[in-house]
N, C-alpha and C. Protein backbone atom coordinates (compact mmCIF):
# COMPACT_ATOMS: atom_id res chain seq x y z
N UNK A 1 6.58 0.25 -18.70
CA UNK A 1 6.67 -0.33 -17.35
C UNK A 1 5.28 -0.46 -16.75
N UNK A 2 5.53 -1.92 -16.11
CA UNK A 2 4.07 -1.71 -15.80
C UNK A 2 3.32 -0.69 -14.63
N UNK A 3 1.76 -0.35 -14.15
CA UNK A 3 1.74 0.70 -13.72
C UNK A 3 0.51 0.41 -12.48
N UNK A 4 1.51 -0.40 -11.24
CA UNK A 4 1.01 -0.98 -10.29
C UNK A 4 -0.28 -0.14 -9.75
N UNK A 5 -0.59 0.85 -9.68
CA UNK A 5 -1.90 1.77 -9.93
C UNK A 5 -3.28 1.44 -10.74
N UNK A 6 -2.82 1.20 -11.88
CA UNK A 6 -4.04 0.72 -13.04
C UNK A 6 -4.06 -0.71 -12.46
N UNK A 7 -3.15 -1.68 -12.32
CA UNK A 7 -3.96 -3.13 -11.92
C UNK A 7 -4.40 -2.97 -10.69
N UNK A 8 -3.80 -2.63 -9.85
CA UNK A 8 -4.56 -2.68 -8.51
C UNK A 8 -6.33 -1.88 -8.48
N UNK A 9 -6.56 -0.93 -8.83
CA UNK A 9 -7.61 -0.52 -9.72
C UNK A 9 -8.14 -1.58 -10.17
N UNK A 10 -7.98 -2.30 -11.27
CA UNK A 10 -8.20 -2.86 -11.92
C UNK A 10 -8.73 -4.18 -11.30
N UNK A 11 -8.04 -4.95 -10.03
CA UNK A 11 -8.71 -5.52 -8.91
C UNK A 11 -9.29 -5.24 -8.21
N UNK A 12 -9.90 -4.04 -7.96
CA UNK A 12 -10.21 -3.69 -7.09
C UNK A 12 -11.37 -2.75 -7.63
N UNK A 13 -12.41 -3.34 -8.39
CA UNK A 13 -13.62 -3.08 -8.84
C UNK A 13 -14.46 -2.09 -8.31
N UNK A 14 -15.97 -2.27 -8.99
CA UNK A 14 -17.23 -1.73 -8.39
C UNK A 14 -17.54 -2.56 -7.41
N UNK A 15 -17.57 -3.82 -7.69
CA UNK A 15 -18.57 -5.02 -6.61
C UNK A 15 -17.47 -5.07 -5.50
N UNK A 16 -16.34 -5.01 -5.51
CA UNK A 16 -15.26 -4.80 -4.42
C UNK A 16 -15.74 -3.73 -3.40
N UNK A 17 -15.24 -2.58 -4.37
CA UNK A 17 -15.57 -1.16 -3.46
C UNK A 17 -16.76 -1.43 -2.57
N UNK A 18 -17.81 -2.23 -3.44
CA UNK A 18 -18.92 -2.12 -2.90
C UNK A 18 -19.28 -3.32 -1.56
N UNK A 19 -18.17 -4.04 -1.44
CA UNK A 19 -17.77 -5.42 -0.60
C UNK A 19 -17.17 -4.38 0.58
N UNK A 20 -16.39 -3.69 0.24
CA UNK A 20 -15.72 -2.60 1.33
C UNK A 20 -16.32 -1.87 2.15
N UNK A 21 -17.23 -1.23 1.33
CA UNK A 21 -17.98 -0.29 1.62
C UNK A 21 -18.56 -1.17 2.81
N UNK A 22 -19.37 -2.42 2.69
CA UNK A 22 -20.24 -2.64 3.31
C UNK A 22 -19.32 -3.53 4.49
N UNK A 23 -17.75 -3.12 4.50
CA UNK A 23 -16.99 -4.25 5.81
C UNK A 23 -17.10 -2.73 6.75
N UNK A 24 -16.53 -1.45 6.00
CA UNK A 24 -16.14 -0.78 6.40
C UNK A 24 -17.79 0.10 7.45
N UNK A 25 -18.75 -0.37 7.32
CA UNK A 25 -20.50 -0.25 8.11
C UNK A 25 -20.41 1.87 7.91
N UNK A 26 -20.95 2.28 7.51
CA UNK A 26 -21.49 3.44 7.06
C UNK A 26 -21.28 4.60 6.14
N UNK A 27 -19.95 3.89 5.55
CA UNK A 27 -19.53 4.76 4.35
C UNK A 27 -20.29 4.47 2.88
N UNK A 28 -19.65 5.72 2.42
CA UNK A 28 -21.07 5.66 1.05
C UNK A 28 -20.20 5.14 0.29
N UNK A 29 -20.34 4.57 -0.96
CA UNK A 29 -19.54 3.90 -2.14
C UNK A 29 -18.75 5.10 -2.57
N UNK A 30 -19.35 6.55 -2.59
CA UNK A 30 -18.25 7.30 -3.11
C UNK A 30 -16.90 7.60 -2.20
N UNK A 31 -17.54 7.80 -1.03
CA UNK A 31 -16.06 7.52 0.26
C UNK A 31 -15.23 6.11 -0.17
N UNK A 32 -15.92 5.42 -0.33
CA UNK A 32 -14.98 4.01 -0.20
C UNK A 32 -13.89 4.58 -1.35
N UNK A 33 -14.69 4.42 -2.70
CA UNK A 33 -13.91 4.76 -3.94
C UNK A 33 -12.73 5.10 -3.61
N UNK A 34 -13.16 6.47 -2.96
CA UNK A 34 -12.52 7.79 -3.02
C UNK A 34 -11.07 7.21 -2.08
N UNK A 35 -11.55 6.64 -0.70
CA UNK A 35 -10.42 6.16 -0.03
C UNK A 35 -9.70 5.07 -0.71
N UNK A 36 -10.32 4.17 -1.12
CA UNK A 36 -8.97 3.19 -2.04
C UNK A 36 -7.91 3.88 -2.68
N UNK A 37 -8.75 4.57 -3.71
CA UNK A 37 -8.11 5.89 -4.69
C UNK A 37 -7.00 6.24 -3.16
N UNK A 38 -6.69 6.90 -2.33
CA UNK A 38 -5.87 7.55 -1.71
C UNK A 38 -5.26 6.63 -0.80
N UNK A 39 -5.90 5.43 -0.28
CA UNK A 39 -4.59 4.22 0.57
C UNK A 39 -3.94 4.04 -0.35
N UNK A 40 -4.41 3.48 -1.42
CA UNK A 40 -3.23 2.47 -2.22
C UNK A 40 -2.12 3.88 -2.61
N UNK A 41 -2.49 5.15 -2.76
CA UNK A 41 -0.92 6.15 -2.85
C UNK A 41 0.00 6.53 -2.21
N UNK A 42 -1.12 5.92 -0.65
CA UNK A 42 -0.15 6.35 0.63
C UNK A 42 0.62 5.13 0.71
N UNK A 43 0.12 3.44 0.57
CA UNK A 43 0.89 2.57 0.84
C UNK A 43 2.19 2.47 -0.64
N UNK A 44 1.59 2.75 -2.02
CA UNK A 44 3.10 2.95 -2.58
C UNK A 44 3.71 4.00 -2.70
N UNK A 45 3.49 4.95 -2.17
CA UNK A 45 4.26 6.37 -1.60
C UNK A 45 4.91 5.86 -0.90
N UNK A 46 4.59 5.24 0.24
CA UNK A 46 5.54 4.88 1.39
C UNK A 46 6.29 3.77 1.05
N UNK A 47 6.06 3.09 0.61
CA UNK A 47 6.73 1.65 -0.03
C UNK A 47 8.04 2.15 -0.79
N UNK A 48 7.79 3.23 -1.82
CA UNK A 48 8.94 3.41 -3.17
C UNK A 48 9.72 4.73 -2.33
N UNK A 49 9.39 4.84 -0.53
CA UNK A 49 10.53 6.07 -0.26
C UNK A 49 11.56 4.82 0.57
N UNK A 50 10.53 3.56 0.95
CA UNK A 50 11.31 2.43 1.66
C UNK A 50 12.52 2.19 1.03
N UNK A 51 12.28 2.17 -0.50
CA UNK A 51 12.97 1.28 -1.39
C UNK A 51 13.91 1.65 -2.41
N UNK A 52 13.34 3.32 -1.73
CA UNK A 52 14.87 4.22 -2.73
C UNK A 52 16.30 4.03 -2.28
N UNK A 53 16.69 3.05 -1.63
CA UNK A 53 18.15 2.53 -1.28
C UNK A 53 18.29 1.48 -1.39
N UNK A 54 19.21 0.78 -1.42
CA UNK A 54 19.28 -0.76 -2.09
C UNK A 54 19.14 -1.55 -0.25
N UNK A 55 19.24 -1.11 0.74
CA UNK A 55 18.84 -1.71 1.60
C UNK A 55 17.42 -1.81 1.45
N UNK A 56 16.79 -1.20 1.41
CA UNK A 56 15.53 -1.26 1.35
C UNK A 56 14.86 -2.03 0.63
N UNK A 57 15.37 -2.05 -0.92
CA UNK A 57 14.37 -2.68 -1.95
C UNK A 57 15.16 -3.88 -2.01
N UNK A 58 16.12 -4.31 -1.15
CA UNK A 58 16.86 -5.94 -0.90
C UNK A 58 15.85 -6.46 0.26
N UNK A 59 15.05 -5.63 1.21
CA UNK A 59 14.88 -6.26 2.05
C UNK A 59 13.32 -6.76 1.54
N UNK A 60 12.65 -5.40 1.08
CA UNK A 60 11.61 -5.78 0.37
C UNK A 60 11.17 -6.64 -0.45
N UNK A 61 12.41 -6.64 -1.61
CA UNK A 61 12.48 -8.07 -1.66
C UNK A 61 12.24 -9.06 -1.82
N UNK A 62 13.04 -9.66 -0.61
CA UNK A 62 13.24 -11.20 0.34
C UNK A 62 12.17 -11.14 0.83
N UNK A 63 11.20 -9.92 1.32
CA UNK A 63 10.03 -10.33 2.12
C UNK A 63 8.37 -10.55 0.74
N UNK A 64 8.93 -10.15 -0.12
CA UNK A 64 8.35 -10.49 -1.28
C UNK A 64 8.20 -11.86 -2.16
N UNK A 65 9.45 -12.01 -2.14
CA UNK A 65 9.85 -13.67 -2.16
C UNK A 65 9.34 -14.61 -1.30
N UNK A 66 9.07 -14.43 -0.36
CA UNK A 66 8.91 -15.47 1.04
C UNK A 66 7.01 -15.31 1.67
N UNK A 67 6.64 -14.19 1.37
CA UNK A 67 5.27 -14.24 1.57
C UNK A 67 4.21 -13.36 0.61
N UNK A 68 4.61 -13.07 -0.30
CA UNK A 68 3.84 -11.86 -0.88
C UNK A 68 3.88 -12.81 -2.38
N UNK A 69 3.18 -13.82 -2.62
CA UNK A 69 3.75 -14.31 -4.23
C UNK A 69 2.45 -13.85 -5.45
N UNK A 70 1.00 -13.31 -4.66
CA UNK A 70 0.28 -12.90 -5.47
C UNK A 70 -0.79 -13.47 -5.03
N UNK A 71 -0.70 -14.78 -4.37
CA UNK A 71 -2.18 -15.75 -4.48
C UNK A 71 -2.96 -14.97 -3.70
N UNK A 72 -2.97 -14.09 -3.15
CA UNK A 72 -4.33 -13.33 -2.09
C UNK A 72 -5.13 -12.62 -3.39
N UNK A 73 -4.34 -12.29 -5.00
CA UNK A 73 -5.25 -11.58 -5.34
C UNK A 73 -6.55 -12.64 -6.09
N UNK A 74 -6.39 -14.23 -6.34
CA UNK A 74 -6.99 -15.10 -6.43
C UNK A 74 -8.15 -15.00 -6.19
N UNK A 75 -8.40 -15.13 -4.84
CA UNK A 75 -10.05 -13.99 -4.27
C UNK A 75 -10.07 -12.86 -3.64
N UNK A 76 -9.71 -11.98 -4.57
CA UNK A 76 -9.74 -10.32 -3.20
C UNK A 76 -11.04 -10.01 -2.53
N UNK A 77 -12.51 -11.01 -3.51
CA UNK A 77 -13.52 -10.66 -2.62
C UNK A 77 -13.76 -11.21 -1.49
N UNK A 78 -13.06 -12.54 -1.71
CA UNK A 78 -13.18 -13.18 -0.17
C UNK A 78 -12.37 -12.84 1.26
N UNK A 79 -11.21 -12.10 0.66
CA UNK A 79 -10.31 -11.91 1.70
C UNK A 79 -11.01 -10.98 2.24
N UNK A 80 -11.34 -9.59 1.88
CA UNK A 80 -12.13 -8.59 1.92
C UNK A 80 -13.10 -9.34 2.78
N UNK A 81 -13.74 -9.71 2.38
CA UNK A 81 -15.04 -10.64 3.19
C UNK A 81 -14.91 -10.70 4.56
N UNK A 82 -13.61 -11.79 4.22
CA UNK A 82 -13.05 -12.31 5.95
C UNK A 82 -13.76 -14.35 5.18
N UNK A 83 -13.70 -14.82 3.94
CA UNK A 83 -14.31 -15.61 3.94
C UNK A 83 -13.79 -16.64 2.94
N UNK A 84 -12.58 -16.21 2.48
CA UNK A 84 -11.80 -16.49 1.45
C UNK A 84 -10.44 -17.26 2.50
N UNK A 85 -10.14 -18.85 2.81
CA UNK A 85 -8.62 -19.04 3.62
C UNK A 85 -7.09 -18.28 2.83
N UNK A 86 -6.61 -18.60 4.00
CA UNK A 86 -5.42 -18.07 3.47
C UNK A 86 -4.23 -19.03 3.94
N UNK A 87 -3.72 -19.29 3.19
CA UNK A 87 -2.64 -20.10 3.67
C UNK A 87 -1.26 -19.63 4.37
N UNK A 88 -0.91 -18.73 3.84
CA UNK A 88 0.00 -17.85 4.69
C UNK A 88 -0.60 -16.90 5.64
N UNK A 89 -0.84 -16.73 6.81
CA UNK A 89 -1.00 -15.75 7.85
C UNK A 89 0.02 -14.68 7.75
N UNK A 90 0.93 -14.37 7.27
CA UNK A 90 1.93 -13.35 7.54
C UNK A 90 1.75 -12.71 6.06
N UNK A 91 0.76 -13.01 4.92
CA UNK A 91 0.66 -12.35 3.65
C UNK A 91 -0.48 -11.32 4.13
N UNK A 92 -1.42 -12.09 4.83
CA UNK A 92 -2.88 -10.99 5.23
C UNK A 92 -2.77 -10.75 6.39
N UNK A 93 -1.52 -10.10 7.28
CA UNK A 93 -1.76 -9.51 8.40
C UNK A 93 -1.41 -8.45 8.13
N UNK A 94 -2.93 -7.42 7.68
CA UNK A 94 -2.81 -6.10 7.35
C UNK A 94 -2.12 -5.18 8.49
N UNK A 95 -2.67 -5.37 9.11
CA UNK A 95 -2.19 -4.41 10.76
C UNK A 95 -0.79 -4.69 11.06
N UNK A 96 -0.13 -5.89 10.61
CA UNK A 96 1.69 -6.00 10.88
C UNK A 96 2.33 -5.31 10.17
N UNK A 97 1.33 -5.39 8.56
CA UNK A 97 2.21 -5.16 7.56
C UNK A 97 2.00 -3.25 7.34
N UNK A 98 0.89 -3.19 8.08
CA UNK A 98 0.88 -1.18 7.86
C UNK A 98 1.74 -0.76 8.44
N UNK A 99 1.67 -1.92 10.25
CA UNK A 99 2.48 -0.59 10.87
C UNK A 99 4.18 -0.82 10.66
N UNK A 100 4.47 -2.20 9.84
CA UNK A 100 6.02 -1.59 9.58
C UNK A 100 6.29 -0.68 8.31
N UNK A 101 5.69 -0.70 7.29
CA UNK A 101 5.67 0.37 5.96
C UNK A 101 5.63 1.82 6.62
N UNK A 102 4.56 1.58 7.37
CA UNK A 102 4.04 3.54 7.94
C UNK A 102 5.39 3.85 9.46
N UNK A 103 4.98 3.05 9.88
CA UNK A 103 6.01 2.81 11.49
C UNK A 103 5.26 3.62 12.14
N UNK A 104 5.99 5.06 12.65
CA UNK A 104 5.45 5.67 12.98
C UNK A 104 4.54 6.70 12.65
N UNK A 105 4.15 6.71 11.23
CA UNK A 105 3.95 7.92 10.58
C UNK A 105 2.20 6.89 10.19
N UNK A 106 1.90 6.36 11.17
CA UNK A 106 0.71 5.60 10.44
C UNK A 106 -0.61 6.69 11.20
N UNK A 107 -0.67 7.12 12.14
CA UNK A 107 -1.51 8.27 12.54
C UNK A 107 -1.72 9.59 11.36
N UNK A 108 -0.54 9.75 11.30
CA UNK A 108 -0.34 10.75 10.05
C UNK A 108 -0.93 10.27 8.54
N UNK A 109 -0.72 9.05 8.04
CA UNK A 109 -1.51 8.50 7.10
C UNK A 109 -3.28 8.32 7.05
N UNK A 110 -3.77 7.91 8.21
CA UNK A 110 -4.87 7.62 8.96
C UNK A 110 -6.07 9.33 8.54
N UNK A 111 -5.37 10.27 8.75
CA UNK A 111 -5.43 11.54 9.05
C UNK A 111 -5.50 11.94 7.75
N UNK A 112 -4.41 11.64 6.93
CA UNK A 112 -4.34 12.36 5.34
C UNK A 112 -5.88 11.59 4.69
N UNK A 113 -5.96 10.47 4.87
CA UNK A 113 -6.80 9.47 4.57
C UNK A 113 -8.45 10.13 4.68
N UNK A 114 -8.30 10.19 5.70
CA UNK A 114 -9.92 10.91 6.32
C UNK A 114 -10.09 12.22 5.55
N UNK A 115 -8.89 13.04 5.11
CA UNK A 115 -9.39 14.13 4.68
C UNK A 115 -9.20 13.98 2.85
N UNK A 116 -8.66 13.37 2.43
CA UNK A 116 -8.89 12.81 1.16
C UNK A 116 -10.60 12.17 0.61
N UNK A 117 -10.63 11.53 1.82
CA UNK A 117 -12.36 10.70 1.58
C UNK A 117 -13.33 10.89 2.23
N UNK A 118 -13.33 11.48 3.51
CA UNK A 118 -14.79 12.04 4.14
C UNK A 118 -14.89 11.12 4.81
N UNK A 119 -13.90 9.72 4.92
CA UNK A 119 -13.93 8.38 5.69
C UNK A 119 -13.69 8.98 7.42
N UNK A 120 -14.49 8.17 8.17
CA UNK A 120 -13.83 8.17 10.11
C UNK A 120 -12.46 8.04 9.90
N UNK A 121 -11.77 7.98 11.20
CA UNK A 121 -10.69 7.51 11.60
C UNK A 121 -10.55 6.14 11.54
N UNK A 122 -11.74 5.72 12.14
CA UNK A 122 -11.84 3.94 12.17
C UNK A 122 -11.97 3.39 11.10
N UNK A 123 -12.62 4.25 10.32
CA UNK A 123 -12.65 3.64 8.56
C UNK A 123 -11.37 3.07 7.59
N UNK A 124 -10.82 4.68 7.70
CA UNK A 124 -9.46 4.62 7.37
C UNK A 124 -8.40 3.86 7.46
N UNK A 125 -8.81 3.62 8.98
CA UNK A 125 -7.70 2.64 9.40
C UNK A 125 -7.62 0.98 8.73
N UNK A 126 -9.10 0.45 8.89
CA UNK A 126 -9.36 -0.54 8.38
C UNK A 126 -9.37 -0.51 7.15
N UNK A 127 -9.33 0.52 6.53
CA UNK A 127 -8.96 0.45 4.81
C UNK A 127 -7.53 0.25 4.24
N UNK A 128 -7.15 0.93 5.06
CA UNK A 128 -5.52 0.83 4.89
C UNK A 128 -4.88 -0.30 5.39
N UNK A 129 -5.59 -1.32 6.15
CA UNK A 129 -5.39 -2.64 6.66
C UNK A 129 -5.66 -3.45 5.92
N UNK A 130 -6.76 -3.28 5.49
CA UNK A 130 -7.56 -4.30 4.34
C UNK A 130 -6.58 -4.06 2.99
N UNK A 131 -6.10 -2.78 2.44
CA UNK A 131 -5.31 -2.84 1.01
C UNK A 131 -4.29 -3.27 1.62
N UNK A 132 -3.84 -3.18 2.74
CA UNK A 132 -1.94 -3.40 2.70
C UNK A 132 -1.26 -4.71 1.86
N UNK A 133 -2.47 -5.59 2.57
CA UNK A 133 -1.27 -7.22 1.43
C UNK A 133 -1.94 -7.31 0.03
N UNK A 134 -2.97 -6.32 0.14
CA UNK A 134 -3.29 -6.26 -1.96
C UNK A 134 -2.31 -5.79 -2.58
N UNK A 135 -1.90 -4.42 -1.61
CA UNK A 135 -0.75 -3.79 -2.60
C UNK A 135 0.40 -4.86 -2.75
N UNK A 136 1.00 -5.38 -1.54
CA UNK A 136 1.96 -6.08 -1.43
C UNK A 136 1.85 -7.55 -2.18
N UNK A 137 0.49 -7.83 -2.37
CA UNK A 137 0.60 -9.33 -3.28
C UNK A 137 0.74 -8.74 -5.04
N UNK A 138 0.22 -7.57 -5.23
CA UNK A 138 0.49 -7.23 -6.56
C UNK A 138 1.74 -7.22 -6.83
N UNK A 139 2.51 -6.40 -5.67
CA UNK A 139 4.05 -5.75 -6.03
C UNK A 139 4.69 -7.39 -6.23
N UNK A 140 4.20 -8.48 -5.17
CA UNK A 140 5.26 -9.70 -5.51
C UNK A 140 4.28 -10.29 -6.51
N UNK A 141 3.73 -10.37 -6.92
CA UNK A 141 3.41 -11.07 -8.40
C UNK A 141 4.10 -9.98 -9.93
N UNK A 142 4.07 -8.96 -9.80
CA UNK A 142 4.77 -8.09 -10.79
C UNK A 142 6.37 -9.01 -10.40
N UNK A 143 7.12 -8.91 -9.41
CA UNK A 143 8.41 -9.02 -9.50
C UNK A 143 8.52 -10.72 -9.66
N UNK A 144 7.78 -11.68 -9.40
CA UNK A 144 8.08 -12.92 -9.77
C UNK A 144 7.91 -12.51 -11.38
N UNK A 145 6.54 -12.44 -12.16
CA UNK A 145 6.58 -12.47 -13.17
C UNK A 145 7.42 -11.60 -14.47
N UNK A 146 7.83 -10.46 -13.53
CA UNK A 146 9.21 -9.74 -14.53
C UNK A 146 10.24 -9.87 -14.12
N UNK A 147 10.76 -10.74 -13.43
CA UNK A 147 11.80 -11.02 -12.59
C UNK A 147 12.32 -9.87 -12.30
N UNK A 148 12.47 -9.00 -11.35
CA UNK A 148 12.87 -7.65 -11.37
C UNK A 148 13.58 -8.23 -10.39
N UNK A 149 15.13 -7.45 -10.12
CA UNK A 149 15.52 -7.28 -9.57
C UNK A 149 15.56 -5.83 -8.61
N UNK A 150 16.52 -5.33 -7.71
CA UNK A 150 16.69 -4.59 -6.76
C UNK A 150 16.09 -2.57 -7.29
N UNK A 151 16.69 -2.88 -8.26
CA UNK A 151 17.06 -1.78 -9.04
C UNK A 151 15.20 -1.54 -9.85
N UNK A 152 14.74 -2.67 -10.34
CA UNK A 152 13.60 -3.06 -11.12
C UNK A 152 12.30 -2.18 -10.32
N UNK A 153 12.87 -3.35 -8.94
CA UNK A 153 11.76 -3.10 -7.90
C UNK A 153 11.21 -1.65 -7.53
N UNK A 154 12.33 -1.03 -7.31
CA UNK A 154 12.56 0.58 -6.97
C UNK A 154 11.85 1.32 -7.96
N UNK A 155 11.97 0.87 -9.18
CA UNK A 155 11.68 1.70 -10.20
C UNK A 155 10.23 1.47 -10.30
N UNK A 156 9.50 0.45 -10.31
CA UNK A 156 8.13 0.63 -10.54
C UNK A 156 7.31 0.82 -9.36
N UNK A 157 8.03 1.03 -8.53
CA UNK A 157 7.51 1.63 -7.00
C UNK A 157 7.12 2.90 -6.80
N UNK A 158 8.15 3.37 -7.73
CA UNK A 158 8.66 5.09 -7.86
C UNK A 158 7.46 5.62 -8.91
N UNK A 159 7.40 4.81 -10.15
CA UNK A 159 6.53 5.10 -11.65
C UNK A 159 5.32 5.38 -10.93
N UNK A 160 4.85 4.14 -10.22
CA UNK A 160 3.41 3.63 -9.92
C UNK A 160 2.93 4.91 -8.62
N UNK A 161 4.10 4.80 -7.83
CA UNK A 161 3.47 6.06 -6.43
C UNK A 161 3.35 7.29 -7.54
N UNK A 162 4.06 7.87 -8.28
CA UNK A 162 3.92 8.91 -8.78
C UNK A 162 2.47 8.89 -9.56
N UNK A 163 2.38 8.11 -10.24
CA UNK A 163 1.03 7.99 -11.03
C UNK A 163 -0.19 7.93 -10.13
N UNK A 164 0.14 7.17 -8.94
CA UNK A 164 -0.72 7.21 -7.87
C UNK A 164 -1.10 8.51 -7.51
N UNK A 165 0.12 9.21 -7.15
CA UNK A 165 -0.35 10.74 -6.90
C UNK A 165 -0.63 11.45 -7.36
N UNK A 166 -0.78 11.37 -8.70
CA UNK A 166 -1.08 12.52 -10.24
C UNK A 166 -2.77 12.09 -9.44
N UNK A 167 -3.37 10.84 -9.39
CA UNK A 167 -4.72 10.49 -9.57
C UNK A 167 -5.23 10.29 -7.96
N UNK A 168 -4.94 10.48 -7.15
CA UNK A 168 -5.41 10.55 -5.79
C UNK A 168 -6.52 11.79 -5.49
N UNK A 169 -7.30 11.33 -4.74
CA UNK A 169 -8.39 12.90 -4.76
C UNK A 169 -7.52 13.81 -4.36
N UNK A 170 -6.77 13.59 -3.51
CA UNK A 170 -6.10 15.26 -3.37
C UNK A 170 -4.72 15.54 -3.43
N UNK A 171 -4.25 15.07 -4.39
CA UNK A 171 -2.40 14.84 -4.44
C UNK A 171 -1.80 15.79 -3.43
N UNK A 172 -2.08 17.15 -3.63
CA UNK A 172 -1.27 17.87 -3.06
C UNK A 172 -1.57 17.62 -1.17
N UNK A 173 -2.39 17.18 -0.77
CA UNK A 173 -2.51 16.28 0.69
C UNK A 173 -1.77 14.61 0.95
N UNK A 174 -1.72 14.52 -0.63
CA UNK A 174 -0.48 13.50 -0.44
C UNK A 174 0.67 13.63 -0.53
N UNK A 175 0.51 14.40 -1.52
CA UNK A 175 2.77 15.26 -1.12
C UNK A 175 3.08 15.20 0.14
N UNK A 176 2.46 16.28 0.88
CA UNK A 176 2.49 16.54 2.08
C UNK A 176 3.10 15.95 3.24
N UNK A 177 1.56 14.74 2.72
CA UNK A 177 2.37 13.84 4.22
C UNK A 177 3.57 13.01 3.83
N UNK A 178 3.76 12.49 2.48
CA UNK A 178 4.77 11.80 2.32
C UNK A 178 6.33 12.58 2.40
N UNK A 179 6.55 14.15 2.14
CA UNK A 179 7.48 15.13 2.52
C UNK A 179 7.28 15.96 3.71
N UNK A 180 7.85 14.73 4.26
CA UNK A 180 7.58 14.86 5.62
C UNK A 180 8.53 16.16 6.78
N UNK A 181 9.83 16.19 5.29
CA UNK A 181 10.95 17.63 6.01
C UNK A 181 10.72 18.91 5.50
N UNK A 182 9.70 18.57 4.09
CA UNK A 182 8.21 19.87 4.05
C UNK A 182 9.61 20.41 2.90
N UNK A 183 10.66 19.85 2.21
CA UNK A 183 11.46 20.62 1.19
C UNK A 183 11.33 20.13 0.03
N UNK A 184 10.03 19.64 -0.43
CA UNK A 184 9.55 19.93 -1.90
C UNK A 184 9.69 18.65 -2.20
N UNK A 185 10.52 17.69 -2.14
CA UNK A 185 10.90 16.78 -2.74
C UNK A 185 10.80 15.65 -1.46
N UNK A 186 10.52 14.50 -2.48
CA UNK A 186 10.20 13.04 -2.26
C UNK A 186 11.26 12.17 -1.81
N UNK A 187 12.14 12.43 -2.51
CA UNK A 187 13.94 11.88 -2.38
C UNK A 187 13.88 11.37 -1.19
N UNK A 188 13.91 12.63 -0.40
CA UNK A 188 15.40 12.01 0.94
C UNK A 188 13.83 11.94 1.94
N UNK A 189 12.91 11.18 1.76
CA UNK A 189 12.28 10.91 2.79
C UNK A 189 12.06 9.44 3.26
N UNK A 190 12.78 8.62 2.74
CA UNK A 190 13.48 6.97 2.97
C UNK A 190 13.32 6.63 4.70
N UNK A 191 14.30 7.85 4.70
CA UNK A 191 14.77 7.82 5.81
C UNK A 191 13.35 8.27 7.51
N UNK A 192 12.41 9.00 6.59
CA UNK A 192 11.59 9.15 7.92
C UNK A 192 10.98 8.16 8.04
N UNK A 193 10.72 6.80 7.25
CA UNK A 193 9.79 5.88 7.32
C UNK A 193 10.73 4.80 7.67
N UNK A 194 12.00 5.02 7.28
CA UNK A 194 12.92 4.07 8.35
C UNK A 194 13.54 2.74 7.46
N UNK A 195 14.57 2.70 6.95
CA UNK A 195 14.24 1.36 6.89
C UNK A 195 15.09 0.50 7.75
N UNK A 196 15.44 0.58 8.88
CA UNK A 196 14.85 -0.25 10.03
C UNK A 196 13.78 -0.89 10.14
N UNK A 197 12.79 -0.46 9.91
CA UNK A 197 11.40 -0.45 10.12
C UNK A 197 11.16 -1.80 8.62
N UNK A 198 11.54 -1.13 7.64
CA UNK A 198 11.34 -2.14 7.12
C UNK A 198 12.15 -3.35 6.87
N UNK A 199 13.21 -3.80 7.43
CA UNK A 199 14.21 -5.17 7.77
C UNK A 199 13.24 -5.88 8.56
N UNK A 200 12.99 -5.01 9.73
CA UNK A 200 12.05 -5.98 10.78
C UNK A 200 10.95 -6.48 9.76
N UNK A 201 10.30 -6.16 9.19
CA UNK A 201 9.00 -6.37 8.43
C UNK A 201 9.45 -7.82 7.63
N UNK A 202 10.98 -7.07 6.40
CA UNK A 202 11.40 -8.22 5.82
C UNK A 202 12.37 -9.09 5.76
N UNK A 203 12.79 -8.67 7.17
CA UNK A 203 13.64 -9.41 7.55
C UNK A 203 13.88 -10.49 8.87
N UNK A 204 12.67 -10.62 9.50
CA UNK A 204 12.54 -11.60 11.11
C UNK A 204 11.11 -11.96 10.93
N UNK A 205 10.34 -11.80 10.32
CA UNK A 205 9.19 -12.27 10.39
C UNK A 205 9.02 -13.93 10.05
């Protein structure tokens, strides 16, 4: 299965990091690293607890289908930039698309973030803005090109966050925030990130 972790990585280079580094104004390349390494676990951590119910990974989806088809990863250095167009506005609106994944728990991400990478608050934030429609154009180019369905989707959400968190600088600061009722397990935390939260996202936009 594929292992949405290694490609996103895998887009998301030296000369990238180093494109970041220099949007994000005073972080060192090893902070940047270090924070990609830990957004992209928090955004498919949070994504594969969205999608552990079939409401969820139906709604995800349709909103996958309709704006997420892959073309942002075409130029990730330009988007990054701010210099690359985009034809869909609702694929690169990082800030719409964090705060319905996180909802309310995006302070709490922000926070895990900073102490994973040595990044500001303000850093963080804009990092986790800047990956949100990378992650999300990968996840809909994986599911156009393996045609995954509901069940598909869930599953390499689940593979990829986990692998994410084996390799995050500080997994056990990512458990954490993603078990959020603090009882060990990943399961039943769907529900703190809402998916309410995520219909609106993929479902009225």
């Amino acid at each position: 299965m594929a292992d949405l972790f290694d490609m996103l990585q895998s887009q998301v280079g030296e000369s990238l990091v180093g494109a970041m580094t220099n949007q994000l104004g005073g972080a060192t390349q090893q902070q940047t690293s270090e924070g990609v390494s830990g957004a992209m676990s928090i955004l498919m951590g949070a994504l594969a607890r969205n999608a552990s119910k079939p409401e969820g990974a139906s709604a995800l989806g349709a909103a996958l289908d309709r704006d997420h088809d892959g073309s942002i990863l075409d130029d990730i250095a330009g988007f990054v930039n701010g210099t690359s167009p985009i034809n869909n506005t609702k694929a690169a609106n990082g800030a719409g698309i964090l705060g319905h994944i996180l909802g309310g728990q995006q302070s709490g991400a922000i926070d895990s973030l900073m102490k994973m990478s040595g990044l500001s608050k303000n850093q963080s934030s804009s990092l986790l803005i800047k990956l949100a429609p990378i992650v999300l154009g990968m996840l809909g180019k994986q599911k156009k090109s393996q045609g995954l369905d509901m069940s598909g989707l869930s599953n390499i959400l689940n593979s990829s966050a986990e692998s994410a968190r084996q390799r995050s600088p500080k997994p056990d600061l990512l458990t954490s925030f993603l078990d959020q009722d603090g009882d060990g397990s990943l399961k039943g935390e769907a529900t703190r990130f809402g998916f309410g939260i995520l219909k609106n996202l993929f479902g009225r936009r």
